[in-house]
Structure formats: C-alpha cells, structure tokens
C-alpha atoms as a PDB file:
ATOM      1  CA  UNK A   1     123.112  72.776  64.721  1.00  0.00           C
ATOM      2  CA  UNK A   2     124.475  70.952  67.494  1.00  0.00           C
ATOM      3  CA  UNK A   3     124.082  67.128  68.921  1.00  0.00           C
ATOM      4  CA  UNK A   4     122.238  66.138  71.796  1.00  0.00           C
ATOM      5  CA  UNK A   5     125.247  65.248  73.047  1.00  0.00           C
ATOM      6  CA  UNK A   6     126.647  68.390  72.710  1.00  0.00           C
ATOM      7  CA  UNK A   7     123.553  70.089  74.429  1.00  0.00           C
ATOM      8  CA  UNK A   8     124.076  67.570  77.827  1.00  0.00           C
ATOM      9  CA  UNK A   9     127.790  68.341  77.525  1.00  0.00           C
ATOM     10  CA  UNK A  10     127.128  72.127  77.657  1.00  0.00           C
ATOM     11  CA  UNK A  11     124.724  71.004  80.853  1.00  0.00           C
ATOM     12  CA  UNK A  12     127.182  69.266  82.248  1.00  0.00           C
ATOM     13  CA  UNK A  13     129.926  72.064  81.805  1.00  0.00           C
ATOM     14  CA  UNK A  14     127.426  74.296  83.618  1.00  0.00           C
ATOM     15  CA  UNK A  15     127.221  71.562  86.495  1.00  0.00           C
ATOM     16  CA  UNK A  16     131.015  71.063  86.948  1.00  0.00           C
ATOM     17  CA  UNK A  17     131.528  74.482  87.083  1.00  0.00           C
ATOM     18  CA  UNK A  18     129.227  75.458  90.042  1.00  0.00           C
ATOM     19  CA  UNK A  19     131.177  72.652  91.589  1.00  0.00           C
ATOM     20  CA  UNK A  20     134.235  74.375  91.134  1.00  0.00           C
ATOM     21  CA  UNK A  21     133.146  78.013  91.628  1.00  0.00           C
ATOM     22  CA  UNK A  22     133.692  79.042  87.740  1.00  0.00           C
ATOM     23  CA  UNK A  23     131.653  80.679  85.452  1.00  0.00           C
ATOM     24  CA  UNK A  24     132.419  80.797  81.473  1.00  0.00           C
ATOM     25  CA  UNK A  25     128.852  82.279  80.887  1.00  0.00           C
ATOM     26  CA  UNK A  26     130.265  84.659  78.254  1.00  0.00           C
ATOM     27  CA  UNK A  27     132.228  81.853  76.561  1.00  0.00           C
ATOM     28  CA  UNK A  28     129.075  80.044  76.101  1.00  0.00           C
ATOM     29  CA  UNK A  29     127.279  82.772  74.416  1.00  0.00           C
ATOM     30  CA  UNK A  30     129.404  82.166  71.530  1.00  0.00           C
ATOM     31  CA  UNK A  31     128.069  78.838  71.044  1.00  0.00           C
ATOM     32  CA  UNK A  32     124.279  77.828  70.009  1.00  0.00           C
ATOM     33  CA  UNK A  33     121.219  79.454  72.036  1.00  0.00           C
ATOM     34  CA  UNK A  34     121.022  75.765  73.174  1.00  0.00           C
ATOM     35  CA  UNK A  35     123.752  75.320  73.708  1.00  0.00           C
ATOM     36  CA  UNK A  36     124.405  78.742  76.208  1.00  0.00           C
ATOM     37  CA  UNK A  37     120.152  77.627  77.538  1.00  0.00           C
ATOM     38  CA  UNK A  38     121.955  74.567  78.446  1.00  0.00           C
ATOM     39  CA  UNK A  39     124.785  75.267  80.147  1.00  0.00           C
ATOM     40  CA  UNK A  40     122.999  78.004  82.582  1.00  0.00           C
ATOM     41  CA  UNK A  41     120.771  75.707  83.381  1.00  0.00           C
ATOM     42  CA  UNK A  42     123.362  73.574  84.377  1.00  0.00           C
ATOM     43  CA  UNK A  43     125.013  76.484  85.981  1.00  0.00           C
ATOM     44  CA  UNK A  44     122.326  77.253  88.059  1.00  0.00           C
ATOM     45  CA  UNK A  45     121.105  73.906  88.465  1.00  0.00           C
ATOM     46  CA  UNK A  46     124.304  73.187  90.384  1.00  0.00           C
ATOM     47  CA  UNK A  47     124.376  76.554  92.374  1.00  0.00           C
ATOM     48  CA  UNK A  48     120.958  75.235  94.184  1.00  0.00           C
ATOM     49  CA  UNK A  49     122.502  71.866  94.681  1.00  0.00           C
ATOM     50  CA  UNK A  50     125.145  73.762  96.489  1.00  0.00           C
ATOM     51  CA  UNK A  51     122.938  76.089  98.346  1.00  0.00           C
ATOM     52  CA  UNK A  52     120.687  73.063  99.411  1.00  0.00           C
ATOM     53  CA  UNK A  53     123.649  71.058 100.728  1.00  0.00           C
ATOM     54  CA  UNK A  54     125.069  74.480 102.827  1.00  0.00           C
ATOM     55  CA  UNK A  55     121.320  74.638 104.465  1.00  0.00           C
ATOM     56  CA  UNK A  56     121.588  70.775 105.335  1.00  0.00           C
ATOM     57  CA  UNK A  57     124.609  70.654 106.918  1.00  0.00           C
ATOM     58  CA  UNK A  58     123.518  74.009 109.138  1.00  0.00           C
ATOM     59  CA  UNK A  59     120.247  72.270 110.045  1.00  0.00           C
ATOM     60  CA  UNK A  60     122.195  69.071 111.019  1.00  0.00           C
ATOM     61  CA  UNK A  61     124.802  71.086 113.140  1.00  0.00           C
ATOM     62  CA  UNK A  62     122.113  72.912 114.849  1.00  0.00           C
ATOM     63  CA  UNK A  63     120.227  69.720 115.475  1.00  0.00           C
ATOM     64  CA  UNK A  64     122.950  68.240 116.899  1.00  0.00           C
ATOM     65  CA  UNK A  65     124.273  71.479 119.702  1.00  0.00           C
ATOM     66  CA  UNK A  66     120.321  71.021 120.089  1.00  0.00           C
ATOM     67  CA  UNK A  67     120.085  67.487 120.887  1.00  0.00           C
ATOM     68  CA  UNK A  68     123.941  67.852 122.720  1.00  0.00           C
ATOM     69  CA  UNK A  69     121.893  70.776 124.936  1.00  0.00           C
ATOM     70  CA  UNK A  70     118.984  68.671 126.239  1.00  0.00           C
ATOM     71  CA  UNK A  71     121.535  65.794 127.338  1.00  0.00           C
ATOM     72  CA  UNK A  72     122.979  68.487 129.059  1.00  0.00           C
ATOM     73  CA  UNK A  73     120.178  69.494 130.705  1.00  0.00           C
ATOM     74  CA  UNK A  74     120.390  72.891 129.175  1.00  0.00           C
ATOM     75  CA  UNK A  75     117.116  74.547 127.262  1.00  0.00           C
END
C-alpha cells in the first residue's frame, strides 16, 4: 500500500511530464492502481492545462490583429 504522499507524487509526476512532453504511462502500471489512477490524472490534467493556455494565447493574438485592424480602419 502506498502513502498519500506517494499518491500526490505520482500526480505530480503526471503533471511535470505533460510539461515536458513525456509520458512513462507504462512505467506507472507497474506501480499501485493508485498510484498509475494518479499519475494519468495528472497526465491528463496537465495536457488540458496546456491545451487551454494554446487556445488563450490564439484568442489574444487574434484579438489583438482585430483591435490593430479597426485602428487601421480596416474591417
């Protein structure tokens, strides 16, 4: 049985390694089902941060050529 500790570690792992484009999915099968629920939750959990931060920064950059159009006097 592992810690609670352990479990947020795993989490975090999963977190960290969306960050960094890695995936040791297979590795964490070896460990506890919690363990492994954890860290692809973490996993994923940081893929959506990810996604959500690519789909801000396009809406900003449009809303900016937008607002850099109207000055312009372009429509």
């Amino acid at each position: 049985m592992e810690s609670e500790a352990d479990e947020w570690r795993a989490e975090e792992d999963g977190l960290r390694d969306a960050l960094l484009n890695k995936n040791y999915t297979d590795a964490y099968r070896l460990s506890t089902a919690e363990a492994f629920r954890r860290y692809v939750r973490g996993l994923r959990e940081g893929r959506a941060i990810l996604r959500v931060t690519q789909v801000e920064r396009i809406v900003a950059d449009v809303a900016t050529e937008s607002t850099t159009d109207c000055f312009r006097g372009d429509t």
